[in-house]
PDB file of N, CA and C in Angstrom:
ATOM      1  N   UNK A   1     105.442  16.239 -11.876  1.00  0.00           N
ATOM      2  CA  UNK A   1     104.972  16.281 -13.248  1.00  0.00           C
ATOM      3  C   UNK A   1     103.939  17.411 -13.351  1.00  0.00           C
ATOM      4  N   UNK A   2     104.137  18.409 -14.205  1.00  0.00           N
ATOM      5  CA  UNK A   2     103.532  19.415 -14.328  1.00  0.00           C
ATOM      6  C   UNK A   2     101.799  19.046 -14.735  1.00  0.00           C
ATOM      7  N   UNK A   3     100.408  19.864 -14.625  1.00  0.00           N
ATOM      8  CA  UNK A   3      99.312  18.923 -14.450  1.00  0.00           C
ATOM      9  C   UNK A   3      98.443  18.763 -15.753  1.00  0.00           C
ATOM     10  N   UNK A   4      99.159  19.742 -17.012  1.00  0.00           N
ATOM     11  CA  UNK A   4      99.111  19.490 -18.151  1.00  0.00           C
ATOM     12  C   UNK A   4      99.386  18.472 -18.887  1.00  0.00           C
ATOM     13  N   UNK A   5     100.623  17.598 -18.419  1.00  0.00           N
ATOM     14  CA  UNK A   5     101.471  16.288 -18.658  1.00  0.00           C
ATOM     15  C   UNK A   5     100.405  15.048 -17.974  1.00  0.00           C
ATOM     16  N   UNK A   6      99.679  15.382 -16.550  1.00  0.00           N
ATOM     17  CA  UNK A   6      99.075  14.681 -16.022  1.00  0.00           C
ATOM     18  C   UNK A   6      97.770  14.385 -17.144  1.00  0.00           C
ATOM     19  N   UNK A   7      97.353  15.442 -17.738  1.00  0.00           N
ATOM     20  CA  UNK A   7      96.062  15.271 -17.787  1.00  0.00           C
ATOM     21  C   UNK A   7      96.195  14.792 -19.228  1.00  0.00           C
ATOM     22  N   UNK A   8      96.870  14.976 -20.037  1.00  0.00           N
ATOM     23  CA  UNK A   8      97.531  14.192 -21.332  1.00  0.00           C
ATOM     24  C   UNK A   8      97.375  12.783 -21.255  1.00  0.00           C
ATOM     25  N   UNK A   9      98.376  12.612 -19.783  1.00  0.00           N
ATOM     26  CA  UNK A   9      98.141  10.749 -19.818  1.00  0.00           C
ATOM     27  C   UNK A   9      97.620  10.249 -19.401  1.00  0.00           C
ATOM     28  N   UNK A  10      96.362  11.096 -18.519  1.00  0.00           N
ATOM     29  CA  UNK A  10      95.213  10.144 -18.015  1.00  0.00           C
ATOM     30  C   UNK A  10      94.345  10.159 -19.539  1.00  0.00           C
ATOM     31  N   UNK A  11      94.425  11.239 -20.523  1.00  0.00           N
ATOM     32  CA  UNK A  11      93.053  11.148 -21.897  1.00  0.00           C
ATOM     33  C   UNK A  11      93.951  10.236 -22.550  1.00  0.00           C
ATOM     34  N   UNK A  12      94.936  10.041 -22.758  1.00  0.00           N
ATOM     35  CA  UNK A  12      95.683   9.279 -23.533  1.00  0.00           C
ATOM     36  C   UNK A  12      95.314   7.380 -23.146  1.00  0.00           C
ATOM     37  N   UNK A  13      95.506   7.774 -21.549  1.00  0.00           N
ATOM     38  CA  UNK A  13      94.860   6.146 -20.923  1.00  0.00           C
ATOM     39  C   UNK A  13      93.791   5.840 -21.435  1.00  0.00           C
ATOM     40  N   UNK A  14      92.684   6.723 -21.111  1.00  0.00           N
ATOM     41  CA  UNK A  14      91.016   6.903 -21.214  1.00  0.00           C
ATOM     42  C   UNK A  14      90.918   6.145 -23.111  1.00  0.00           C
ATOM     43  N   UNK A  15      91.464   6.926 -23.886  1.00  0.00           N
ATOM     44  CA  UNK A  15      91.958   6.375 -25.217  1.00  0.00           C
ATOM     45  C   UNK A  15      92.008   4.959 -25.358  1.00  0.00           C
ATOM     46  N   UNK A  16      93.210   4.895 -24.946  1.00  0.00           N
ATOM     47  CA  UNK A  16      93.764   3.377 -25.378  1.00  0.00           C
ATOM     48  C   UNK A  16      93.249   2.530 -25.291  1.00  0.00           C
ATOM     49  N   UNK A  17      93.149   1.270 -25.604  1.00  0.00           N
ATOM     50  CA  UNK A  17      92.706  -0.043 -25.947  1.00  0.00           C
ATOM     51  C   UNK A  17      92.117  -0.438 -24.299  1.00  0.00           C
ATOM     52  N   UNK A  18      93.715  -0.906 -24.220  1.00  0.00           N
ATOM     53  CA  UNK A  18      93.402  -1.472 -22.487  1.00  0.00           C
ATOM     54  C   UNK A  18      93.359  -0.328 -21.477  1.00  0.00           C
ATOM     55  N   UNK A  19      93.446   0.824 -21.269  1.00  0.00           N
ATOM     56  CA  UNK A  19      92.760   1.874 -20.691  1.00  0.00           C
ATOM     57  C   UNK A  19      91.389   1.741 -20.116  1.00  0.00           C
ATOM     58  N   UNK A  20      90.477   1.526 -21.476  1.00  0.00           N
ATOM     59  CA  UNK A  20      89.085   1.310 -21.886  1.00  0.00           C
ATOM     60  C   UNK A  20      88.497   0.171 -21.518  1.00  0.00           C
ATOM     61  N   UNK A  21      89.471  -0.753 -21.864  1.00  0.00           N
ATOM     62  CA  UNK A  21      89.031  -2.185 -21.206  1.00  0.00           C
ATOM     63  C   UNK A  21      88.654  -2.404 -19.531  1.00  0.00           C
ATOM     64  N   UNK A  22      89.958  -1.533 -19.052  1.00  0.00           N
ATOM     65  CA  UNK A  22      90.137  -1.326 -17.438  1.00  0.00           C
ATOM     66  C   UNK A  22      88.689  -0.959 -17.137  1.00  0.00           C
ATOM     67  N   UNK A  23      88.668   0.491 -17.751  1.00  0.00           N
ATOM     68  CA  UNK A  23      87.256   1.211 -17.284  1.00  0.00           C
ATOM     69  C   UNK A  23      85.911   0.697 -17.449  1.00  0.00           C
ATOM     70  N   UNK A  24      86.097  -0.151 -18.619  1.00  0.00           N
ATOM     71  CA  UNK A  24      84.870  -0.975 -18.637  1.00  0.00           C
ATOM     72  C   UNK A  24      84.421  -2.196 -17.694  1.00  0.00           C
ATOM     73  N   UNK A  25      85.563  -2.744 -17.518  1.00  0.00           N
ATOM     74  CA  UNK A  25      85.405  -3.319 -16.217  1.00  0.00           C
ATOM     75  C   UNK A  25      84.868  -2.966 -14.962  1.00  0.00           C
ATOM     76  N   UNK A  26      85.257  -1.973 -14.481  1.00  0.00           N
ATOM     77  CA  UNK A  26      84.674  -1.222 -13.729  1.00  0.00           C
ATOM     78  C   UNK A  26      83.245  -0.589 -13.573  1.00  0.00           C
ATOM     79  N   UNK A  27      82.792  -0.261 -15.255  1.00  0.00           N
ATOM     80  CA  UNK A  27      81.218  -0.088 -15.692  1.00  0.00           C
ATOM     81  C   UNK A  27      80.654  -1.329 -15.342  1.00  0.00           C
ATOM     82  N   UNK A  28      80.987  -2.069 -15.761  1.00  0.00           N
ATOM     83  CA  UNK A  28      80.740  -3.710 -15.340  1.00  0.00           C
ATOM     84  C   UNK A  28      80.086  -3.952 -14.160  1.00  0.00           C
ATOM     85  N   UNK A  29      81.126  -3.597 -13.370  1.00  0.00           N
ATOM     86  CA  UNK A  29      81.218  -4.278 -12.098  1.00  0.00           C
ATOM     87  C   UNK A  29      79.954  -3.335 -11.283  1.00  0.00           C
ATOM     88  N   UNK A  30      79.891  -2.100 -11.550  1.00  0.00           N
ATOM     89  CA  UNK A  30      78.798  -1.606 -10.955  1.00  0.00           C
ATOM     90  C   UNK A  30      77.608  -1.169 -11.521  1.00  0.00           C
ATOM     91  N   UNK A  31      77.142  -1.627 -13.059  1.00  0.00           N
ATOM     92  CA  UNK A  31      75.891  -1.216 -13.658  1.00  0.00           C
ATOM     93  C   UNK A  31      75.052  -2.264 -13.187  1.00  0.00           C
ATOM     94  N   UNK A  32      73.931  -2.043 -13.291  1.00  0.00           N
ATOM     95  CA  UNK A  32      72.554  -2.460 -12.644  1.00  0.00           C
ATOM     96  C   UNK A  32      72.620  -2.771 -11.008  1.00  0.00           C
ATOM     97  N   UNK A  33      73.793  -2.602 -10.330  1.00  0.00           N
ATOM     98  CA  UNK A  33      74.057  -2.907  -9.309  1.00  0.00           C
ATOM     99  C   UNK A  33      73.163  -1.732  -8.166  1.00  0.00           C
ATOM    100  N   UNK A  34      72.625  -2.032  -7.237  1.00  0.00           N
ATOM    101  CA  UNK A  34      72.688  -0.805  -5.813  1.00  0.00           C
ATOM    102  C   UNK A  34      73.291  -1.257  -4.968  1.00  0.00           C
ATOM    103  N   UNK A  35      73.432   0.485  -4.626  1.00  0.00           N
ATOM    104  CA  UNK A  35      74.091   0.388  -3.241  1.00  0.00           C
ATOM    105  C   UNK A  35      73.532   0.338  -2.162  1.00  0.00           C
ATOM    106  N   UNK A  36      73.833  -0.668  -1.134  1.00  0.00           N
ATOM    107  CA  UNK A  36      73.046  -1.460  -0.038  1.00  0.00           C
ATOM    108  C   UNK A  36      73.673  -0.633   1.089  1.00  0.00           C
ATOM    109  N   UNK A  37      75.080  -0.135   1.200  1.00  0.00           N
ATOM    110  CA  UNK A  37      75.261   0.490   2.241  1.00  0.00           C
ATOM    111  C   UNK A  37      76.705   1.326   1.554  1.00  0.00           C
ATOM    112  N   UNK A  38      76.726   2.387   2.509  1.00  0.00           N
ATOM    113  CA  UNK A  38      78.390   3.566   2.498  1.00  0.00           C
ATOM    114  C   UNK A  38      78.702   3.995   3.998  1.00  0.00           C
ATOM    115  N   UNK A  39      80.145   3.167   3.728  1.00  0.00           N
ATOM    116  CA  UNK A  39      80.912   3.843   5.219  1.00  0.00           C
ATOM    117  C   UNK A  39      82.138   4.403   4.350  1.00  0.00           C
ATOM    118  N   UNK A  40      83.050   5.288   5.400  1.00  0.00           N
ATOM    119  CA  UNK A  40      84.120   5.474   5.287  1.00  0.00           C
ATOM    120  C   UNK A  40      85.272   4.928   6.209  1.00  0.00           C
ATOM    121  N   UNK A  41      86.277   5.273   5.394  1.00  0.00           N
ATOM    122  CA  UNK A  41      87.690   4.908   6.129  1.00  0.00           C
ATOM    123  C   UNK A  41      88.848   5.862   5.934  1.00  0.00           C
ATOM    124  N   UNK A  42      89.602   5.959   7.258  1.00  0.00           N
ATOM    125  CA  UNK A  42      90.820   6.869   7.560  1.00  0.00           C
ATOM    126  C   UNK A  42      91.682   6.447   6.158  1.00  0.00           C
ATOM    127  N   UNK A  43      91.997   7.027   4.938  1.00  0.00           N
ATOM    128  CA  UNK A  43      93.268   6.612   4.903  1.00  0.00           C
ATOM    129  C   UNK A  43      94.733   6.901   4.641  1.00  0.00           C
ATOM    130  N   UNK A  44      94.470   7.937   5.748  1.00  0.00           N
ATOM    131  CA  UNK A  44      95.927   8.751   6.285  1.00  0.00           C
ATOM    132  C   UNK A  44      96.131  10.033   5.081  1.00  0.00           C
ATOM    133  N   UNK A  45      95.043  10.146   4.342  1.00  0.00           N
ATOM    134  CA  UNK A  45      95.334  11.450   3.500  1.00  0.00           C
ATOM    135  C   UNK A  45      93.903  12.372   3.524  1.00  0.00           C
ATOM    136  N   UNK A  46      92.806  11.422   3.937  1.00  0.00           N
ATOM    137  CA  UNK A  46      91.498  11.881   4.247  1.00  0.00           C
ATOM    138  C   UNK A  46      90.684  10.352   3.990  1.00  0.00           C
ATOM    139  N   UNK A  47      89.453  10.690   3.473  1.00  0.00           N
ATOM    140  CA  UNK A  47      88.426   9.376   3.783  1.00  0.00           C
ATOM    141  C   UNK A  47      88.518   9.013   2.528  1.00  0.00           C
ATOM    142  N   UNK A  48      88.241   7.645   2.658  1.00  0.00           N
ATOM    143  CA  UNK A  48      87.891   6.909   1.505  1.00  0.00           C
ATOM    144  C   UNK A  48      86.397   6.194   1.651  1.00  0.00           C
ATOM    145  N   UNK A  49      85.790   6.424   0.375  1.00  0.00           N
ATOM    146  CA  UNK A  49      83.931   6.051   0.703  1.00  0.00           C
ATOM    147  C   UNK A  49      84.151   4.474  -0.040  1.00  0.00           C
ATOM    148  N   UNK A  50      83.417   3.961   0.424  1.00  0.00           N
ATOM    149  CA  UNK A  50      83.135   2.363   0.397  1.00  0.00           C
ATOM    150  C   UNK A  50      81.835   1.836  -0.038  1.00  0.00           C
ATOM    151  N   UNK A  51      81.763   1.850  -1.097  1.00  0.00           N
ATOM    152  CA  UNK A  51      80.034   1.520  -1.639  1.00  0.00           C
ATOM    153  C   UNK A  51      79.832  -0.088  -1.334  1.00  0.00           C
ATOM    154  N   UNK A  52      79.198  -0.580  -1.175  1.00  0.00           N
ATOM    155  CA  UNK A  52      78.426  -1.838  -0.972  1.00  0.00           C
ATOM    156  C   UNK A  52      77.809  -2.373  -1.676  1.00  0.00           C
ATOM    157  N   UNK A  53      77.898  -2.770  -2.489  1.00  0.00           N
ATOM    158  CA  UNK A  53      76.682  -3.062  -3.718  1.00  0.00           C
ATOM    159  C   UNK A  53      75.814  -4.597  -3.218  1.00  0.00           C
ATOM    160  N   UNK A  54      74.568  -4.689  -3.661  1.00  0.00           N
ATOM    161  CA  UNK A  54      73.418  -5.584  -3.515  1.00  0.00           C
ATOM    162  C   UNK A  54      73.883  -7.087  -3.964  1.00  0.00           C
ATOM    163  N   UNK A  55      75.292  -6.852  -4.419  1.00  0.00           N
ATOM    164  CA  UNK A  55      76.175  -8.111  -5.076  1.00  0.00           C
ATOM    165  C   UNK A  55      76.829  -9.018  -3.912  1.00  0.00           C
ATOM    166  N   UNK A  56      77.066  -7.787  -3.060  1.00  0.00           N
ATOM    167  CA  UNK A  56      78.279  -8.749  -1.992  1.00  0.00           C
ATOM    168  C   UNK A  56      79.332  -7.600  -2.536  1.00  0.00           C
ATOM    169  N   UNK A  57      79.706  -6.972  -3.447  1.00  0.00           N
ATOM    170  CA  UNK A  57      81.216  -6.722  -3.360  1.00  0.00           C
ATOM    171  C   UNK A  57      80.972  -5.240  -2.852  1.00  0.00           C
ATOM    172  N   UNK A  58      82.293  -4.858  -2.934  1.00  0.00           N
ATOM    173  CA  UNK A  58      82.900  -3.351  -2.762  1.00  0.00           C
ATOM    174  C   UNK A  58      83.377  -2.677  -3.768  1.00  0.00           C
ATOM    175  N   UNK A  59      83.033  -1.266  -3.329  1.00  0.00           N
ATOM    176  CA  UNK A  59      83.474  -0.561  -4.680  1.00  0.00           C
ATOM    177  C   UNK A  59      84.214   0.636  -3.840  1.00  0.00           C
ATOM    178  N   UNK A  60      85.560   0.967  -3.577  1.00  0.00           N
ATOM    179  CA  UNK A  60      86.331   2.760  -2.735  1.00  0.00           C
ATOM    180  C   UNK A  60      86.817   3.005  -4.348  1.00  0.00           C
ATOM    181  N   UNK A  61      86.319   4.330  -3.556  1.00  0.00           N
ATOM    182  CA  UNK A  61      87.305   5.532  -4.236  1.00  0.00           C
ATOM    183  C   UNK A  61      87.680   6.815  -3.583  1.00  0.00           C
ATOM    184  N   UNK A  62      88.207   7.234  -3.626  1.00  0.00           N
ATOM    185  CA  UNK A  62      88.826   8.571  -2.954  1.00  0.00           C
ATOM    186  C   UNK A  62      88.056  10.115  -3.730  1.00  0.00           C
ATOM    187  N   UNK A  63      87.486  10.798  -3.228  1.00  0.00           N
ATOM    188  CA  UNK A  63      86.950  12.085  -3.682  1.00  0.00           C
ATOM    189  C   UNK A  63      87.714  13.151  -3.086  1.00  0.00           C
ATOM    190  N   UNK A  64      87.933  14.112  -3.713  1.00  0.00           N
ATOM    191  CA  UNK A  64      88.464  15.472  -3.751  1.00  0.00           C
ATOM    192  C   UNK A  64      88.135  15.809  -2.717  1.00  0.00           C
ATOM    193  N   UNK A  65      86.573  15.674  -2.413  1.00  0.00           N
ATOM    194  CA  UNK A  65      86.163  16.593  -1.168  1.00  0.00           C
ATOM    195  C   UNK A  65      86.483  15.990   0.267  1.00  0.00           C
ATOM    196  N   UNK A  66      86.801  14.962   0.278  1.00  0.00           N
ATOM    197  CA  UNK A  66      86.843  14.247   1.397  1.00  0.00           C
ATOM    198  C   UNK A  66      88.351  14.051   1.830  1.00  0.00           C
ATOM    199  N   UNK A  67      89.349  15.023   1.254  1.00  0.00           N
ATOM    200  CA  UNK A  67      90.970  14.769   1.449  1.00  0.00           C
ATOM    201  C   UNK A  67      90.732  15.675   2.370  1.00  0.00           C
ATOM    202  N   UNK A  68      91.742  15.058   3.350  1.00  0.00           N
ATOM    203  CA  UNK A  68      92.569  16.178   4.880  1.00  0.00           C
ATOM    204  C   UNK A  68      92.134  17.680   4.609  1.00  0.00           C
ATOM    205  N   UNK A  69      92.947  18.335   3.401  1.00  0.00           N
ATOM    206  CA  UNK A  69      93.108  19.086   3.300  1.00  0.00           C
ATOM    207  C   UNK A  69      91.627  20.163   2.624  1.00  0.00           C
ATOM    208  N   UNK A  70      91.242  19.382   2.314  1.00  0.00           N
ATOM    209  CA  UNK A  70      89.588  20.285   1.773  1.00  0.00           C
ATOM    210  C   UNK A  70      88.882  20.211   3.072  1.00  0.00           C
ATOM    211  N   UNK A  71      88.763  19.375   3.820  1.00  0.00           N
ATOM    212  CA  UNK A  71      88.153  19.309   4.863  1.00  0.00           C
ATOM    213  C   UNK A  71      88.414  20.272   5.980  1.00  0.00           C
ATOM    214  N   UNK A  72      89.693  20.338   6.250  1.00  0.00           N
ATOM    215  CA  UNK A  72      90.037  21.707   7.118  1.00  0.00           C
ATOM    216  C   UNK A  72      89.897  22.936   6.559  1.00  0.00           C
ATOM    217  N   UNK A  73      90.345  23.087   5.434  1.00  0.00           N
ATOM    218  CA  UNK A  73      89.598  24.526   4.555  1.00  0.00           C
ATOM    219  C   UNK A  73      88.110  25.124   4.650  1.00  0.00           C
ATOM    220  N   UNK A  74      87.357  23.441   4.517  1.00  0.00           N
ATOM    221  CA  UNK A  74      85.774  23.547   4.656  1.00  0.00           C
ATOM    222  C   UNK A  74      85.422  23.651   6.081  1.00  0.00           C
ATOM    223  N   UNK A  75      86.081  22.909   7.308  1.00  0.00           N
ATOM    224  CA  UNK A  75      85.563  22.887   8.750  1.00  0.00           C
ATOM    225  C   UNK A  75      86.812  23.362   9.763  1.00  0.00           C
ATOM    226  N   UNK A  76      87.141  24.851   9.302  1.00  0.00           N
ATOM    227  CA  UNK A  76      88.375  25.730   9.314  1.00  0.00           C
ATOM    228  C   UNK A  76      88.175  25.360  11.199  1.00  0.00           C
ATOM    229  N   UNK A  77      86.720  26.111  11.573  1.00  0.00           N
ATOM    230  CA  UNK A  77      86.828  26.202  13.178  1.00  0.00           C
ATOM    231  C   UNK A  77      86.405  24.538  13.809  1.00  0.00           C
ATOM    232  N   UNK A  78      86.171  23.769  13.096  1.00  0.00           N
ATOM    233  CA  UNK A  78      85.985  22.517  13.897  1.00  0.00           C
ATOM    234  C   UNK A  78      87.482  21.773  14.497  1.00  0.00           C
ATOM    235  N   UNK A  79      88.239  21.939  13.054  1.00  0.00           N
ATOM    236  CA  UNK A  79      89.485  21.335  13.209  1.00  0.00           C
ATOM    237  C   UNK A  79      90.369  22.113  14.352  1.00  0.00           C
ATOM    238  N   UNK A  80      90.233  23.579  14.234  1.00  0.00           N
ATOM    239  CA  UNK A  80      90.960  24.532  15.233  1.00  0.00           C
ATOM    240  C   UNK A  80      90.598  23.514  16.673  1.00  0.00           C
ATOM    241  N   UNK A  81      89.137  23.622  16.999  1.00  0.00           N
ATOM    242  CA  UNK A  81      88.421  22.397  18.128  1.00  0.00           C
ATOM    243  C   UNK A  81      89.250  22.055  18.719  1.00  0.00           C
ATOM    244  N   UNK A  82      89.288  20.291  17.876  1.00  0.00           N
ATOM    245  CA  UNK A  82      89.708  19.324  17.454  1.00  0.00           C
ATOM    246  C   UNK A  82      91.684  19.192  18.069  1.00  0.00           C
ATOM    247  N   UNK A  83      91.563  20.610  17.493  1.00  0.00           N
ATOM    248  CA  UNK A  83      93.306  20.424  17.842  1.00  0.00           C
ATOM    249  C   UNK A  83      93.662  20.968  19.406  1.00  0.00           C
ATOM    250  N   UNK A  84      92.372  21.468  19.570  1.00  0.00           N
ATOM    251  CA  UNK A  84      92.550  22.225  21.108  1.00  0.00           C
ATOM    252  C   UNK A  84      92.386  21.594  22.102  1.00  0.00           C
ATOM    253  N   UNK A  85      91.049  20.447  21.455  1.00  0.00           N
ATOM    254  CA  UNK A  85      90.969  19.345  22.589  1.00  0.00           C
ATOM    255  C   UNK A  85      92.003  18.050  22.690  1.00  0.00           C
ATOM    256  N   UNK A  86      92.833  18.019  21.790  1.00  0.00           N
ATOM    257  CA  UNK A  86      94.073  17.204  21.914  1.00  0.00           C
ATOM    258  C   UNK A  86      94.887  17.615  22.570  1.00  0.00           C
ATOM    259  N   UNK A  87      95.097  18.666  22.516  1.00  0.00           N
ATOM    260  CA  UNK A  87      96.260  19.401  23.345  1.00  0.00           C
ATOM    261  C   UNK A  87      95.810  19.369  25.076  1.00  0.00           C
ATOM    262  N   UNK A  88      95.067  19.535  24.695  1.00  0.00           N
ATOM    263  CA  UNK A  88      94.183  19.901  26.711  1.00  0.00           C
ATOM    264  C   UNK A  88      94.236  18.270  27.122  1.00  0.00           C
ATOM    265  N   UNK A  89      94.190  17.615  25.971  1.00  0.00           N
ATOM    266  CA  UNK A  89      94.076  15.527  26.557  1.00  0.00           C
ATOM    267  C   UNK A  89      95.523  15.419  26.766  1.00  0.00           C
ATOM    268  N   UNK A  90      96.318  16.065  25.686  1.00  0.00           N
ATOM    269  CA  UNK A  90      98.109  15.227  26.093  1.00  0.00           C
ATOM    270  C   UNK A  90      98.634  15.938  27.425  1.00  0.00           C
ATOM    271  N   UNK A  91      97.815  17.562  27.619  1.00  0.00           N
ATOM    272  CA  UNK A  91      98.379  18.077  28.917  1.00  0.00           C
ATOM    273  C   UNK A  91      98.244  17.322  29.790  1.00  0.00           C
ATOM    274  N   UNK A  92      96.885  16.855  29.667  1.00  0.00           N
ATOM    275  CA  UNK A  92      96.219  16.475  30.805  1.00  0.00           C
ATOM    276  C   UNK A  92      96.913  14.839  31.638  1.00  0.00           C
ATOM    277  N   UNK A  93      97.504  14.009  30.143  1.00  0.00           N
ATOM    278  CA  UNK A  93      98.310  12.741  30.098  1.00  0.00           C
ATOM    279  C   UNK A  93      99.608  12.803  30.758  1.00  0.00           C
ATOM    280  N   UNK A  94     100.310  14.064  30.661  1.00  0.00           N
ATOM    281  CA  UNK A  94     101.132  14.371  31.175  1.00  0.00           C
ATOM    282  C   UNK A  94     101.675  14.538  32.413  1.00  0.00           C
ATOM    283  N   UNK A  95     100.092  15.373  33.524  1.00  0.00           N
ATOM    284  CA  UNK A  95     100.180  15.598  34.445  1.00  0.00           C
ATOM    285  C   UNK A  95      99.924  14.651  34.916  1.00  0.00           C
ATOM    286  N   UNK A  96      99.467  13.559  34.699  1.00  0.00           N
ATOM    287  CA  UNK A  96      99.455  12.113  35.643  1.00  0.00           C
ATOM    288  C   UNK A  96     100.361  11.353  35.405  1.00  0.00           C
ATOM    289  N   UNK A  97     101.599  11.392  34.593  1.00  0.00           N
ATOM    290  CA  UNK A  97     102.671  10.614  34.726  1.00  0.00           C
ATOM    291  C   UNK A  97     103.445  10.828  35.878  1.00  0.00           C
TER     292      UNK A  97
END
């Protein structure tokens, strides 16, 4: 879907009745609230952040900056690393079979 079409039916959602309702729920769920703690989690496309609120519950969402792919763009020579020291571990797995 082209990202003009995308962005139509997310303002079109944002609009609507129950769109609004959704999102307000969500205002809901985290106004006057703090956050007591933030971890992340793998989830196979990059991290997902995990707010904690002073309630007991949870709040993820997924950010732009934290996908696979921004991350290797942003930590170009860490990941290069990363992939070098895997390779030198499976050699290394290898030669002891």
């Amino acid at each position: 879907m082209p990202e003009t079409a995308r962005l139509k039916q997310v303002k079109h959602f944002m609009a609507c009745d129950e769109g609004r309702q959704f999102l307000d729920g969500i205002r809901a769920h985290l106004k006057g609230h703090t956050i007591d703690d933030v971890s992340f989690i793998n989830n196979g496309e990059g991290l997902t952040t995990i707010l904690r609120l002073n309630n007991g519950q949870c709040y993820a969402f997924n950010d732009e900056e934290l996908f696979l792919e921004t991350l290797r763009e942003q930590f170009t020579g860490l990941f290069r690393e990363l992939i070098r020291q895997d390779t030198l571990v499976r050699k290394g797995e290898e030669h002891d079979e």
